[in-house]
Protein backbone atom coordinates (compact mmCIF):
# COMPACT_ATOMS: atom_id res chain seq x y z
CA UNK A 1 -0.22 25.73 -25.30
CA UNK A 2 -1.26 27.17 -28.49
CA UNK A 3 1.73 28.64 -30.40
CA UNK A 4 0.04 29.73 -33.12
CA UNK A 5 -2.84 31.83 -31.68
CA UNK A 6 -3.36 35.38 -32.83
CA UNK A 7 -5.37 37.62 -30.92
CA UNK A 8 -8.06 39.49 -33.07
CA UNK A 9 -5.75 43.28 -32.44
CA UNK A 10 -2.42 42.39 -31.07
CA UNK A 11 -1.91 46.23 -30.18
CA UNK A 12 -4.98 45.77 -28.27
CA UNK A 13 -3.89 42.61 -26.35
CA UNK A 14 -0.19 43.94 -26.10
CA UNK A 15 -1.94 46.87 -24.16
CA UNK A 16 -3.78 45.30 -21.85
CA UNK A 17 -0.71 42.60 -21.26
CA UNK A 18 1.71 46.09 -20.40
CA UNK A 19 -1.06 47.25 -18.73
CA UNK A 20 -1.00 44.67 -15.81
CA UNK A 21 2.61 44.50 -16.08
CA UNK A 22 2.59 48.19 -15.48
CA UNK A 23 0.16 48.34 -12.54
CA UNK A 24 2.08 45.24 -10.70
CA UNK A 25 5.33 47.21 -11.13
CA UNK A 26 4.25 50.33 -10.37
CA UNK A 27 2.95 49.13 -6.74
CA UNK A 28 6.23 48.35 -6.00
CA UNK A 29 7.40 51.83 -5.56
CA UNK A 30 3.90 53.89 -5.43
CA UNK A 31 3.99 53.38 -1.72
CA UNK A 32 7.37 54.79 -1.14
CA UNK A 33 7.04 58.33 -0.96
CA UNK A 34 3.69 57.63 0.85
CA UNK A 35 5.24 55.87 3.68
CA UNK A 36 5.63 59.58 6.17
CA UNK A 37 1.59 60.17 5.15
CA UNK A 38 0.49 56.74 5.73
CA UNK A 39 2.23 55.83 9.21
CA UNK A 40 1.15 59.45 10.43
CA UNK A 41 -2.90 58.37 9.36
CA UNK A 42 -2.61 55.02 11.12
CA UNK A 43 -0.63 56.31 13.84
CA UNK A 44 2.22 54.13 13.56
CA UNK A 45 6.32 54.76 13.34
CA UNK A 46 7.45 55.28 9.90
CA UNK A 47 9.77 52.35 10.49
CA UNK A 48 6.73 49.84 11.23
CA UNK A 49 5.32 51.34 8.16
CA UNK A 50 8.04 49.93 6.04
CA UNK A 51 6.27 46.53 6.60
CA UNK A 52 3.91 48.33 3.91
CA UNK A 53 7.11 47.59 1.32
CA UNK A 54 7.85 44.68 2.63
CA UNK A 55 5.03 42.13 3.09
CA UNK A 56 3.98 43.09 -0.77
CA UNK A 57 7.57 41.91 -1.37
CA UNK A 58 7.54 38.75 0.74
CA UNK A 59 4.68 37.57 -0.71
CA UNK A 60 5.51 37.96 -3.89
CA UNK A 61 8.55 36.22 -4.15
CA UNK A 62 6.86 33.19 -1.92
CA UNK A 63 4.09 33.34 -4.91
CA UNK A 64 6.42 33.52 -7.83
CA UNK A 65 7.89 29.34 -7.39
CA UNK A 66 4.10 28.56 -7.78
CA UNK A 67 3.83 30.02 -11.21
CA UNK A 68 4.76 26.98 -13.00
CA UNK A 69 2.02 24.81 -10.95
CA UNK A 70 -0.66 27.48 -11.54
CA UNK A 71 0.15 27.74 -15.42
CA UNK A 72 -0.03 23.64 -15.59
CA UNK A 73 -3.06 23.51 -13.91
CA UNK A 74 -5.55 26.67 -14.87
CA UNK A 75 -3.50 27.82 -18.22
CA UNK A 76 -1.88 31.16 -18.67
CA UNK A 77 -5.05 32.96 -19.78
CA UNK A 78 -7.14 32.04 -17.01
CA UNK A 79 -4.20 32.64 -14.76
CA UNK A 80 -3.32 36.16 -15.82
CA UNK A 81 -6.87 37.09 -15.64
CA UNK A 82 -7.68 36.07 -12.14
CA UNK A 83 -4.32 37.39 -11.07
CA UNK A 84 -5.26 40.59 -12.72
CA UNK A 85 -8.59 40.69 -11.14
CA UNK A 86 -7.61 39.45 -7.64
CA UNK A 87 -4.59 42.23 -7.66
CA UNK A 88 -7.21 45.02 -8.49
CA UNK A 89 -9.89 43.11 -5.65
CA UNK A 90 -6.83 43.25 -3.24
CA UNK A 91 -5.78 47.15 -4.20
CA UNK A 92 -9.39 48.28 -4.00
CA UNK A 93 -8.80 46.14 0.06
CA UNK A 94 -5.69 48.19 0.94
CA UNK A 95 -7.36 51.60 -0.07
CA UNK A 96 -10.34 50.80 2.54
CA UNK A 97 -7.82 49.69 5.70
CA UNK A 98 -8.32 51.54 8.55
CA UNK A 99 -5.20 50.03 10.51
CA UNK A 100 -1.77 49.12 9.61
CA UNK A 101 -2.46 45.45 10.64
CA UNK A 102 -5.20 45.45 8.12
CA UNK A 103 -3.10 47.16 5.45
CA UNK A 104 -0.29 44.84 6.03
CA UNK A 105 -2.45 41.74 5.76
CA UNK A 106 -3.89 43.30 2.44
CA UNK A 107 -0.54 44.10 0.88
CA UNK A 108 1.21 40.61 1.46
CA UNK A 109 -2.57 39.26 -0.20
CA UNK A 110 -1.76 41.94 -3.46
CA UNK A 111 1.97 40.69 -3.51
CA UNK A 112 0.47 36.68 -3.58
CA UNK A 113 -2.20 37.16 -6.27
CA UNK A 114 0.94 39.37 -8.14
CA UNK A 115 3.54 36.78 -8.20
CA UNK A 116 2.36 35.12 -11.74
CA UNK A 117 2.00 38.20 -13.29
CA UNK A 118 5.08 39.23 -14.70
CA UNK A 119 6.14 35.49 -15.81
CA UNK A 120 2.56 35.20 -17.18
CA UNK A 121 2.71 38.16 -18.97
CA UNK A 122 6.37 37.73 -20.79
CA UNK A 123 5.01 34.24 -21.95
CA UNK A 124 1.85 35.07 -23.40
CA UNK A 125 3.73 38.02 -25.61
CA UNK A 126 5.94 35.72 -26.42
CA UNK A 127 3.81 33.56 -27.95
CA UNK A 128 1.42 35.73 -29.48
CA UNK A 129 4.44 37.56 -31.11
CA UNK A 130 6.17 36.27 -34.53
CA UNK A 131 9.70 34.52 -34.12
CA UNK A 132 10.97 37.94 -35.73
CA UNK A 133 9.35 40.35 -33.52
CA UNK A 134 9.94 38.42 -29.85
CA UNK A 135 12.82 40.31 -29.00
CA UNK A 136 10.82 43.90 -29.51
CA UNK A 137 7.92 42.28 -27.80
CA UNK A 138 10.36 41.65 -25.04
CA UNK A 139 12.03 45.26 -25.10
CA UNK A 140 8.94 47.06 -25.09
CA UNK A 141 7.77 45.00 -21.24
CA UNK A 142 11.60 45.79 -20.25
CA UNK A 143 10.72 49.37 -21.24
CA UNK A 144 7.25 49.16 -18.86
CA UNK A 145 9.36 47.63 -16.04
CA UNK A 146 11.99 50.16 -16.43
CA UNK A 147 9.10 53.06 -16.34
CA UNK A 148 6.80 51.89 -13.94
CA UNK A 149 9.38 52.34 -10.85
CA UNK A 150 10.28 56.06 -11.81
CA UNK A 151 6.63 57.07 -12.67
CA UNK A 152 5.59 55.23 -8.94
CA UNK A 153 7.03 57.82 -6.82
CA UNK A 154 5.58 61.00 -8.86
CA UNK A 155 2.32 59.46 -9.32
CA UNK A 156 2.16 58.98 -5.46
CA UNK A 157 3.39 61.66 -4.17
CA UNK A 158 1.13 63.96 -6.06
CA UNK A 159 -2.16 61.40 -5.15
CA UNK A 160 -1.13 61.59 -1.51
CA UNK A 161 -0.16 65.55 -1.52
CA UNK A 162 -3.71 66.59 -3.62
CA UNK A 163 -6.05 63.82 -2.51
CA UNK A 164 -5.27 61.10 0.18
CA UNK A 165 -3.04 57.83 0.28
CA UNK A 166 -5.52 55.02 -0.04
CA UNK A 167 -6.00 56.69 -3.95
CA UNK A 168 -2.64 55.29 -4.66
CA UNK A 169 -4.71 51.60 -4.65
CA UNK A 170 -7.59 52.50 -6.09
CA UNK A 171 -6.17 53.45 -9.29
CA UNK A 172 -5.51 49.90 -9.24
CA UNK A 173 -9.07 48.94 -9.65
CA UNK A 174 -10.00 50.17 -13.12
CA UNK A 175 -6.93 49.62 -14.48
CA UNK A 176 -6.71 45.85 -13.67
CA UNK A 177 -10.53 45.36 -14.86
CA UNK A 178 -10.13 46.85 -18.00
CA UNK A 179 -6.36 45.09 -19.10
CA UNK A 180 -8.18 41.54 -17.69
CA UNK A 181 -11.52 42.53 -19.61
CA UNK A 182 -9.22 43.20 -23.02
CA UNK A 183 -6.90 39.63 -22.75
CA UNK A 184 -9.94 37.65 -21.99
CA UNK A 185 -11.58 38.93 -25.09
CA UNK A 186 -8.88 38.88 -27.43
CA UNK A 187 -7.37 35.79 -26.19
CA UNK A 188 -10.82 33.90 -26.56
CA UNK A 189 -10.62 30.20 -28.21
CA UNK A 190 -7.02 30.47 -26.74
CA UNK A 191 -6.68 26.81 -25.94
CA UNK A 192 -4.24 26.49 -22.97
CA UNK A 193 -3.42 22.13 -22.24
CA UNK A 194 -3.72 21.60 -18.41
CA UNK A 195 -2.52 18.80 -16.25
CA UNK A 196 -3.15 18.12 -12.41
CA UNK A 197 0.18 18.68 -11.91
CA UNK A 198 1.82 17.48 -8.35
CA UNK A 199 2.99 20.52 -5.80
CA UNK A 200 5.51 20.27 -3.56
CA UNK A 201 4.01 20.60 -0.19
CA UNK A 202 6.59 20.59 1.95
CA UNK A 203 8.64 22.78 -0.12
CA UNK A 204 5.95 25.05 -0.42
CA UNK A 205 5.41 25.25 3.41
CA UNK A 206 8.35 24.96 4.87
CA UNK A 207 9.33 28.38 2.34
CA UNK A 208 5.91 29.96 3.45
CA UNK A 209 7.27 29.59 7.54
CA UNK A 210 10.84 30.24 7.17
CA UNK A 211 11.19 33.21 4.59
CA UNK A 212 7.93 34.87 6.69
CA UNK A 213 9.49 34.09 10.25
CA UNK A 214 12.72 36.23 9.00
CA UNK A 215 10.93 38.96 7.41
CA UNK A 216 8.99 39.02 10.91
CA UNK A 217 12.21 38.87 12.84
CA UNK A 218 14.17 41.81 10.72
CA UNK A 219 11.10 44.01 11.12
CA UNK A 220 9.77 43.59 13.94
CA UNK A 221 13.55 42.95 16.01
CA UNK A 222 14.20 47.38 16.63
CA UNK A 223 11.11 47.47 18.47
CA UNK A 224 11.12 44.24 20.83
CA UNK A 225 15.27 44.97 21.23
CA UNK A 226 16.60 42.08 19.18
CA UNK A 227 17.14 39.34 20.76
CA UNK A 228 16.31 40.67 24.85
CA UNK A 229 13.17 39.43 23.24
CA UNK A 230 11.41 35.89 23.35
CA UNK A 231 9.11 36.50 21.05
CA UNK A 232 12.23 36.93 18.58
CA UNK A 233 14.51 34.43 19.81
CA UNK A 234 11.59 31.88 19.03
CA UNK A 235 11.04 33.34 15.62
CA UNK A 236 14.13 33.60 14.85
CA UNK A 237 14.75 29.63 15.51
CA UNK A 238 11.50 28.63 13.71
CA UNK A 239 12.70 30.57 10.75
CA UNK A 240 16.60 28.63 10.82
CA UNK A 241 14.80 24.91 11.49
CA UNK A 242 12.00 25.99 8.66
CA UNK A 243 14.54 27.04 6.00
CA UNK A 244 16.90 24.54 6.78
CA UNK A 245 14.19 21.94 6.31
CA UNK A 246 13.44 23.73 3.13
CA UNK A 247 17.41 23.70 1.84
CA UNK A 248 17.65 19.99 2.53
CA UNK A 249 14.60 19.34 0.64
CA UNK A 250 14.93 21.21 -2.47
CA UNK A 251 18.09 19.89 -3.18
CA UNK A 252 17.03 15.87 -2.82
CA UNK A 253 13.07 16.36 -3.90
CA UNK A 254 12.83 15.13 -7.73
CA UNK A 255 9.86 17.93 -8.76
CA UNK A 256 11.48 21.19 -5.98
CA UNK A 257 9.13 23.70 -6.06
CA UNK A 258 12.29 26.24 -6.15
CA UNK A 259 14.98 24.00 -8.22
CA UNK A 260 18.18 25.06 -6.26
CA UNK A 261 20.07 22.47 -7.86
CA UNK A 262 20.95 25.25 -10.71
CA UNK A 263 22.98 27.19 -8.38
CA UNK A 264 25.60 24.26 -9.21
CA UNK A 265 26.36 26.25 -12.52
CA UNK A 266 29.29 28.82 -11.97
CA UNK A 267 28.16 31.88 -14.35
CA UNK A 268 24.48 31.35 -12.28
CA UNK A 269 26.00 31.65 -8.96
CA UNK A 270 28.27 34.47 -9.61
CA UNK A 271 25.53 36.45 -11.50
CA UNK A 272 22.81 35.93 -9.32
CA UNK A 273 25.14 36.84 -6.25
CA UNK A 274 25.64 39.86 -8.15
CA UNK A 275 21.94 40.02 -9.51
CA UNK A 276 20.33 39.66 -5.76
CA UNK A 277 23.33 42.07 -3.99
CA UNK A 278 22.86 45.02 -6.25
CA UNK A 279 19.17 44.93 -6.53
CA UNK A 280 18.80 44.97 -2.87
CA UNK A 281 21.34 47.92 -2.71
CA UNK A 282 19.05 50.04 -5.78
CA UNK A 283 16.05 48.69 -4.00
CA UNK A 284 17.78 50.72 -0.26
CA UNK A 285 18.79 53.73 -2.62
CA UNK A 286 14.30 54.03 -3.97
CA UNK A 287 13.13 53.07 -0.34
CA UNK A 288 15.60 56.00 1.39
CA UNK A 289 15.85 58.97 -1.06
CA UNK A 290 11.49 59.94 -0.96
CA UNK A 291 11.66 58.87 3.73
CA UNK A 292 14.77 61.15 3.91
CA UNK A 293 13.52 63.92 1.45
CA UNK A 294 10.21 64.20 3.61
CA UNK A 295 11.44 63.44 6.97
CA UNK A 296 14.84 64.87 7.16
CA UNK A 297 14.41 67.98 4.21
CA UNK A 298 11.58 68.68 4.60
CA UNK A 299 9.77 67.97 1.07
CA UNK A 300 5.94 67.66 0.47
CA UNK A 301 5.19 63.98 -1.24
CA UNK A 302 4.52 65.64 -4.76
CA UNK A 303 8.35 67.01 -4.79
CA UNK A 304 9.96 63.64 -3.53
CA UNK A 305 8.44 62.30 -6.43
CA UNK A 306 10.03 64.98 -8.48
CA UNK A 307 13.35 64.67 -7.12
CA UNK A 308 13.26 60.94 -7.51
CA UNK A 309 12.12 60.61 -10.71
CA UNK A 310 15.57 61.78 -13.29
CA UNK A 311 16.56 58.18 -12.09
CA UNK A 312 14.44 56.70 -14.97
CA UNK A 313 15.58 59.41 -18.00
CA UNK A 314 18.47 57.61 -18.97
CA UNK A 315 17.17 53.76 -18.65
CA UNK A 316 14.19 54.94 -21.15
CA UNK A 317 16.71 56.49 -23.26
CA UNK A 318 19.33 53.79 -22.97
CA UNK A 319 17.02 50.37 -23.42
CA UNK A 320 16.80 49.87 -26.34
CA UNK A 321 20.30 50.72 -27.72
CA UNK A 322 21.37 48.70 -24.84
CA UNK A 323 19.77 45.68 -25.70
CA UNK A 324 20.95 46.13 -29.66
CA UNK A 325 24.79 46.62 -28.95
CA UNK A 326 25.82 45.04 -25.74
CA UNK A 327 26.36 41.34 -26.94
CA UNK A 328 29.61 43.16 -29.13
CA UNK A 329 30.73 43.61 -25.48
CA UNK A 330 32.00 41.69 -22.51
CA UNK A 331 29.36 41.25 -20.37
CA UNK A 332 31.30 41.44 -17.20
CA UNK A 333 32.80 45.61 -18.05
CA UNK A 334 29.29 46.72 -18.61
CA UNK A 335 27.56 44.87 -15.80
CA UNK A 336 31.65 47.02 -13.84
CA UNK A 337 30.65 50.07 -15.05
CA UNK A 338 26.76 49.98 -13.89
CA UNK A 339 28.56 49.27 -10.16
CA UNK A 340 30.59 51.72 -10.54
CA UNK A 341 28.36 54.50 -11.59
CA UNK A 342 26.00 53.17 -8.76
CA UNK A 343 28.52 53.14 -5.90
CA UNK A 344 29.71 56.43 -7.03
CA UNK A 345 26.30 57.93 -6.64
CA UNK A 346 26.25 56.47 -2.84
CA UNK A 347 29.35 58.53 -1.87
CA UNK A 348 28.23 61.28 -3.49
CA UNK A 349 25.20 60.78 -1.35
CA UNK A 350 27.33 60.02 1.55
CA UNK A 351 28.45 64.13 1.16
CA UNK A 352 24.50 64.99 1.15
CA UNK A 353 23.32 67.92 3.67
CA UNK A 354 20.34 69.60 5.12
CA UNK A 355 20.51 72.90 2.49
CA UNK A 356 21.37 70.59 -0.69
CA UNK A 357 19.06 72.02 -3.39
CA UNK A 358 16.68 70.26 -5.45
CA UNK A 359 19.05 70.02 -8.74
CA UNK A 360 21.77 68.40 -6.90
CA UNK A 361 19.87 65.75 -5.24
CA UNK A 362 18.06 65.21 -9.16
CA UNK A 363 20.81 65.77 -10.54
CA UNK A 364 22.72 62.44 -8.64
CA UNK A 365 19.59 60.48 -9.72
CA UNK A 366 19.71 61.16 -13.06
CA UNK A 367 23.65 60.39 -13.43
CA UNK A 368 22.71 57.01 -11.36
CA UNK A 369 19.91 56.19 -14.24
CA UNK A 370 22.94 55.62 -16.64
CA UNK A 371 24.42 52.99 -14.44
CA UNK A 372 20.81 51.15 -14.14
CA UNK A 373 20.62 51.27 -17.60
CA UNK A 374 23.60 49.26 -17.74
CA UNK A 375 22.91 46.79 -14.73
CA UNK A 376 20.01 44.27 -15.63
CA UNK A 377 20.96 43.08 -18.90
CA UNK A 378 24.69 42.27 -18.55
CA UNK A 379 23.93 40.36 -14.91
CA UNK A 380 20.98 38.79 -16.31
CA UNK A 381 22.53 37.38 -19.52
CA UNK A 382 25.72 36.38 -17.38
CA UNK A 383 23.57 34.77 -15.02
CA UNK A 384 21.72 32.40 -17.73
CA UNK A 385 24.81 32.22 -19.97
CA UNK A 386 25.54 28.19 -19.00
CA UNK A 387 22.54 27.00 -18.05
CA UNK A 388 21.02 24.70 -20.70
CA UNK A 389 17.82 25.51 -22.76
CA UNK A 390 15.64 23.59 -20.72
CA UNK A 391 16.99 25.02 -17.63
CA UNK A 392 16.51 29.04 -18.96
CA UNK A 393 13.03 29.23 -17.75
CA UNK A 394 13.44 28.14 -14.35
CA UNK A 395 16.95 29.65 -13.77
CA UNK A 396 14.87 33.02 -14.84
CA UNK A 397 12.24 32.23 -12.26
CA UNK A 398 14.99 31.58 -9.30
CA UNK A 399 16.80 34.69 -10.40
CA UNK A 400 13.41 36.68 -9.94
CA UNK A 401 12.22 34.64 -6.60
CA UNK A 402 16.00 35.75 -4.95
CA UNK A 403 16.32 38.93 -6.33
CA UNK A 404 12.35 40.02 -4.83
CA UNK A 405 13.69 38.12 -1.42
CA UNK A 406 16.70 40.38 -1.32
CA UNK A 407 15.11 43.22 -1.86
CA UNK A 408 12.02 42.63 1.11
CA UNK A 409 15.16 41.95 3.44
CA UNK A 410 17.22 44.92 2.11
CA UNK A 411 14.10 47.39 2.95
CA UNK A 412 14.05 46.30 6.18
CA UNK A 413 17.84 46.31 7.03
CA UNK A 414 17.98 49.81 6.05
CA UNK A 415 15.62 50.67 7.34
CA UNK A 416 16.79 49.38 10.61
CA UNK A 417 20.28 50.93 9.95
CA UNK A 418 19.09 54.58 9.12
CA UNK A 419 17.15 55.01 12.83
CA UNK A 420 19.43 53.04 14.73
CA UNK A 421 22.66 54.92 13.85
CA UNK A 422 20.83 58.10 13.62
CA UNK A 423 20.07 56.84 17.44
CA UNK A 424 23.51 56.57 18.32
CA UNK A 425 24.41 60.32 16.53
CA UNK A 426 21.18 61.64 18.60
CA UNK A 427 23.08 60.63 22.04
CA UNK A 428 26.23 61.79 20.80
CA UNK A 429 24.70 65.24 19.85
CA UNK A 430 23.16 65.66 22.94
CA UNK A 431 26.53 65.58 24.74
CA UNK A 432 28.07 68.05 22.96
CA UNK A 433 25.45 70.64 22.19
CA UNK A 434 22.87 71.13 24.83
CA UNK A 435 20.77 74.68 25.56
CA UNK A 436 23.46 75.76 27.90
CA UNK A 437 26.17 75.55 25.19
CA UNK A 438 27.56 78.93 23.85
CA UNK A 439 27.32 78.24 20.52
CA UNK A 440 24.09 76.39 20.94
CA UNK A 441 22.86 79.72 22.88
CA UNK A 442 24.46 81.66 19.66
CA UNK A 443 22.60 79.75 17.38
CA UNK A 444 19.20 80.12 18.67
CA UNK A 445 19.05 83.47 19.31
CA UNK A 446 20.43 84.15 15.77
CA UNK A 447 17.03 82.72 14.89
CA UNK A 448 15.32 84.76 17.64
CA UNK A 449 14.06 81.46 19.76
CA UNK A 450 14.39 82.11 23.87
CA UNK A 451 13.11 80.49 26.72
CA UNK A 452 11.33 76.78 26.66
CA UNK A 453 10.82 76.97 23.19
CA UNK A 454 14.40 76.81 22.55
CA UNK A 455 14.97 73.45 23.75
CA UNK A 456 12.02 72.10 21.26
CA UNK A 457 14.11 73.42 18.47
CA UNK A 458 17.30 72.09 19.78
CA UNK A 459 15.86 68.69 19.99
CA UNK A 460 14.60 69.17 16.03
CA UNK A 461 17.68 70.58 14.67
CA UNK A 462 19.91 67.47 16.77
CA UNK A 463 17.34 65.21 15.30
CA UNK A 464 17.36 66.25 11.58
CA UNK A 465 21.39 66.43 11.70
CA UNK A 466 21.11 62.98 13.59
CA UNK A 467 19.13 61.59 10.90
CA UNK A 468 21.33 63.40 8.17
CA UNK A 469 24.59 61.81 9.55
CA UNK A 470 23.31 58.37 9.40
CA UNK A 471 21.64 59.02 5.68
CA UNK A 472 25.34 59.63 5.05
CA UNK A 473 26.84 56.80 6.55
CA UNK A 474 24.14 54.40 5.02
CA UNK A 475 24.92 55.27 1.36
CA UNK A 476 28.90 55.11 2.06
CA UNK A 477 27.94 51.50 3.23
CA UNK A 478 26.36 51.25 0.24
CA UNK A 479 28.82 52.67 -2.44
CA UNK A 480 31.59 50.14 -1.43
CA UNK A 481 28.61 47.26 -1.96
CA UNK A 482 28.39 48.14 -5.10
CA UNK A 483 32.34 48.27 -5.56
CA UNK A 484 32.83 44.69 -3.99
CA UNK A 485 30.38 43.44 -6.53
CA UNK A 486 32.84 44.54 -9.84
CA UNK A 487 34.56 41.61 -8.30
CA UNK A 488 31.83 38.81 -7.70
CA UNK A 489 31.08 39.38 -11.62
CA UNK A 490 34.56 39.34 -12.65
CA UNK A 491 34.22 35.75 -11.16
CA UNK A 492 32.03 35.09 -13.81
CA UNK A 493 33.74 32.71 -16.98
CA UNK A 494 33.08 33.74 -20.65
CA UNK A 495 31.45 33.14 -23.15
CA UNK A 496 28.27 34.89 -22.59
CA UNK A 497 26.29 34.46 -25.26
CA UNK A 498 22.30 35.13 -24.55
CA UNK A 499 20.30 32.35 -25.19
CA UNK A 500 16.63 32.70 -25.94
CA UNK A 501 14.12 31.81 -23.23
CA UNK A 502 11.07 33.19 -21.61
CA UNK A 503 13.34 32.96 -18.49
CA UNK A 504 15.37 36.15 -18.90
CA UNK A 505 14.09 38.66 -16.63
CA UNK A 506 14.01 41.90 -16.32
């Protein structure tokens, strides 16, 4: 690797490195809000469209072990500009699908080619950067990561609501040409060392079968009736023999493709418990709020967006002066008071209705920005606090790979949870509130509705409060996950002093 390469403009080359960043991000939330428009287009359920989410999520995290290989063997210039290039190749793909199938297929391709990305991208700052300036080099990708989730939602609402969804990937295309087009110029006579590394086959395959097998049996279980079905009873038992093949292997193969063995360090157990917990919570929270704003209230994409985006206010704000201050403090009440802001948003979503205005629903996101503000930094420097220097990069890399897992399974649990209680409060609403009910009879003729058109509202009103009652009872679960995890990082065993290493993610 070249350490002391400058690129001809390092504004320039920082651009088109955020750039990327940005774009990668940014597809992991620009699909959210979209979800209602795009399952309605390809005439599917809005719960199989989740597998939208979650086979870009899958696939990423399955990609993200193999960064180290690819960087040994092609460099980290030629790798970040393929990646780049393949991502906006597989974005200008999912705009064109004309079936979910195809979309799916297309999404889990973006999420591969996106794994490296991020890694890539904090590495080559870091080492086109001064010493001196690493740790703004650093702040200002946190800042893009922190951005790109909160601008996702607005930017796809308002592509869906004024033009149509498959816009939200082509933006992708000219975008990713032009940040790949500006590295490989400025980074030219770059000169990146690469070996013919070995890979870990069975590793590698074994992860590929059983991580793929369980994301196939959580989404795919609601609609063949769990395990009535053989089609998921034999998933399901691939998935246990394939990742139990994996586990065995990764913790006795000399060159793992995923090095478990760190999880023997207590502070990086207990912080990424915490890490891979609470990010698949936040990740429930941005896949829930735009689905239940649309299909529940009754918003257009555009004003999802809207009321989504205050979440990011405070983390903008907050980043910086975050980063500066918060090694004069224990690690373990910040990382406390970022769960506790977090669960106390859930209950106060837990109290959410059908009427609740605009402001109130923004105004819950932007109070739950402050305690994301707080979350990454504290868990992620507890989390590599006693590993040794050697061991930063790849405890940063496991972190990352769990952390995207938990959040492809958390989509789909919720998912899951939301329609099947809202199932249950359907049958129970039926029983007590049918046409021939006095105050059901009292309540739709206060809106003037007679006759057989009455029982199509009943069913809509039992269904939105259905739906409404389980939104509640979804974000209580939720709340007290984020108060159980004060106590997983109180596990955690000072000191916690940062160490320096392109490992630390956020």
């Amino acid at each position: 690797m070249s350490q002391n390469f400058q690129p001809r403009n390092l504004a320039l080359t920082t651009v088109g490195l955020s750039l990327a960043t940005f774009m990668q991000v940014l597809d992991t939330t620009i699909a959210n809000v979209s979800l209602p428009t795009i399952a309605g287009n390809l005439g599917v359920s809005v719960n199989q469209s989740t597998w939208v989410i979650t086979s870009f999520a899958v696939s990423t995290a399955i990609a993200l072990p193999l960064t180290g290989f690819l960087t040994r063997r092609f460099g980290e210039v030629k790798l970040f500009i393929w990646s780049t290039m393949l991502f906006s190749l597989a974005s200008f793909l999912c705009g064109t699908a004309q079936s979910m199938p195809m979309l799916i297929l297309f999404r889990a391709i973006q999420g591969a080619v996106a794994g490296p990305m991020y890694p890539i991208t904090q590495s080559l700052l870091i080492s086109i950067y001064p010493p001196a300036k690493r740790g703004m080099a650093l702040a200002l990708l946190a800042m893009v990561t922190v951005v790109a989730p909160i601008a996702g939602p607005i930017l796809g609402g308002w592509i869906t609501d004024n033009y149509s969804w498959p816009w939200i990937f082509f933006i992708n295309v000219p975008i990713g040409i032009f940040a790949s087009m500006v590295v490989a110029n400025q980074m030219k006579g770059r000169v990146d060392v690469t070996t013919r590394p070995k890979i870990d086959y069975v590793g590698l395959i074994t992860l590929i079968i059983g991580v793929g097998a369980l994301q196939i049996v959580l989404d795919k279980g609601n609609d063949e009736d769990w395990f009535s079905s053989t089609f998921i009873i034999v998933t399901a038992i691939v998935s246990a023999i394939a990742i139990a093949i994996f586990l065995i292997w990764e913790l006795t193969d000399d060159e793992p493709i995923v090095n478990l063995k760190l999880l023997r360090h207590h502070n990086f157990r207990t912080g990424t418990i915490a890490l891979v917990l609470a990010y698949a919570a936040f990740f429930a929270i941005g896949l829930l709020i735009p689905q239940w704003l649309q299909r529940t209230v009754g918003y257009t994409s555009t004003w999802a967006g809207f009321a989504a985006a205050p979440l990011g206010i405070l983390p903008v704000m907050l980043t910086f002066i975050v980063g500066k201050y918060a090694s004069r403090t224990d690690m373990r009440l910040l990382a406390s008071c970022a769960f506790l802001i977090m669960g106390a948003t859930c209950f106060m979503r837990s109290n959410f209705f059908l009427q609740i205005d605009f402001m109130h629903v923004a105004g819950v996101q932007l109070f739950q920005g402050l305690g994301v503000a707080l979350f990454f930094m504290p868990v992620t420097t507890i989390l590599l606090s006693d590993l040794r220097p050697h061991e930063i990069a790849a405890g940063g890399g496991l972190a990352t790979f769990l952390r995207t897992l938990g959040a492809s399974f958390s989509a789909s649990l919720t998912t899951f949870l939301w329609d099947h209680r809202a199932i249950v409060h359907h049958a129970q609403l039926t029983e007590h509130f049918t046409p021939y009910d006095n105050s059901a009879q009292s309540t739709l003729q206060a809106v003037g509705v007679t006759g057989q058109a009455s029982n199509g509202l009943l069913e809509q009103l039992i269904n939105q409060q259905a739906y409404q009652i389980s939104f509640n009872e979804v974000f209580h679960m939720l709340g007290w996950v984020f108060i159980c995890l004060i106590g997983v990082v109180w596990m955690a065993r000072p000191p916690f002093g940062a160490k320096a290493g392109p490992g630390a993610d956020h």
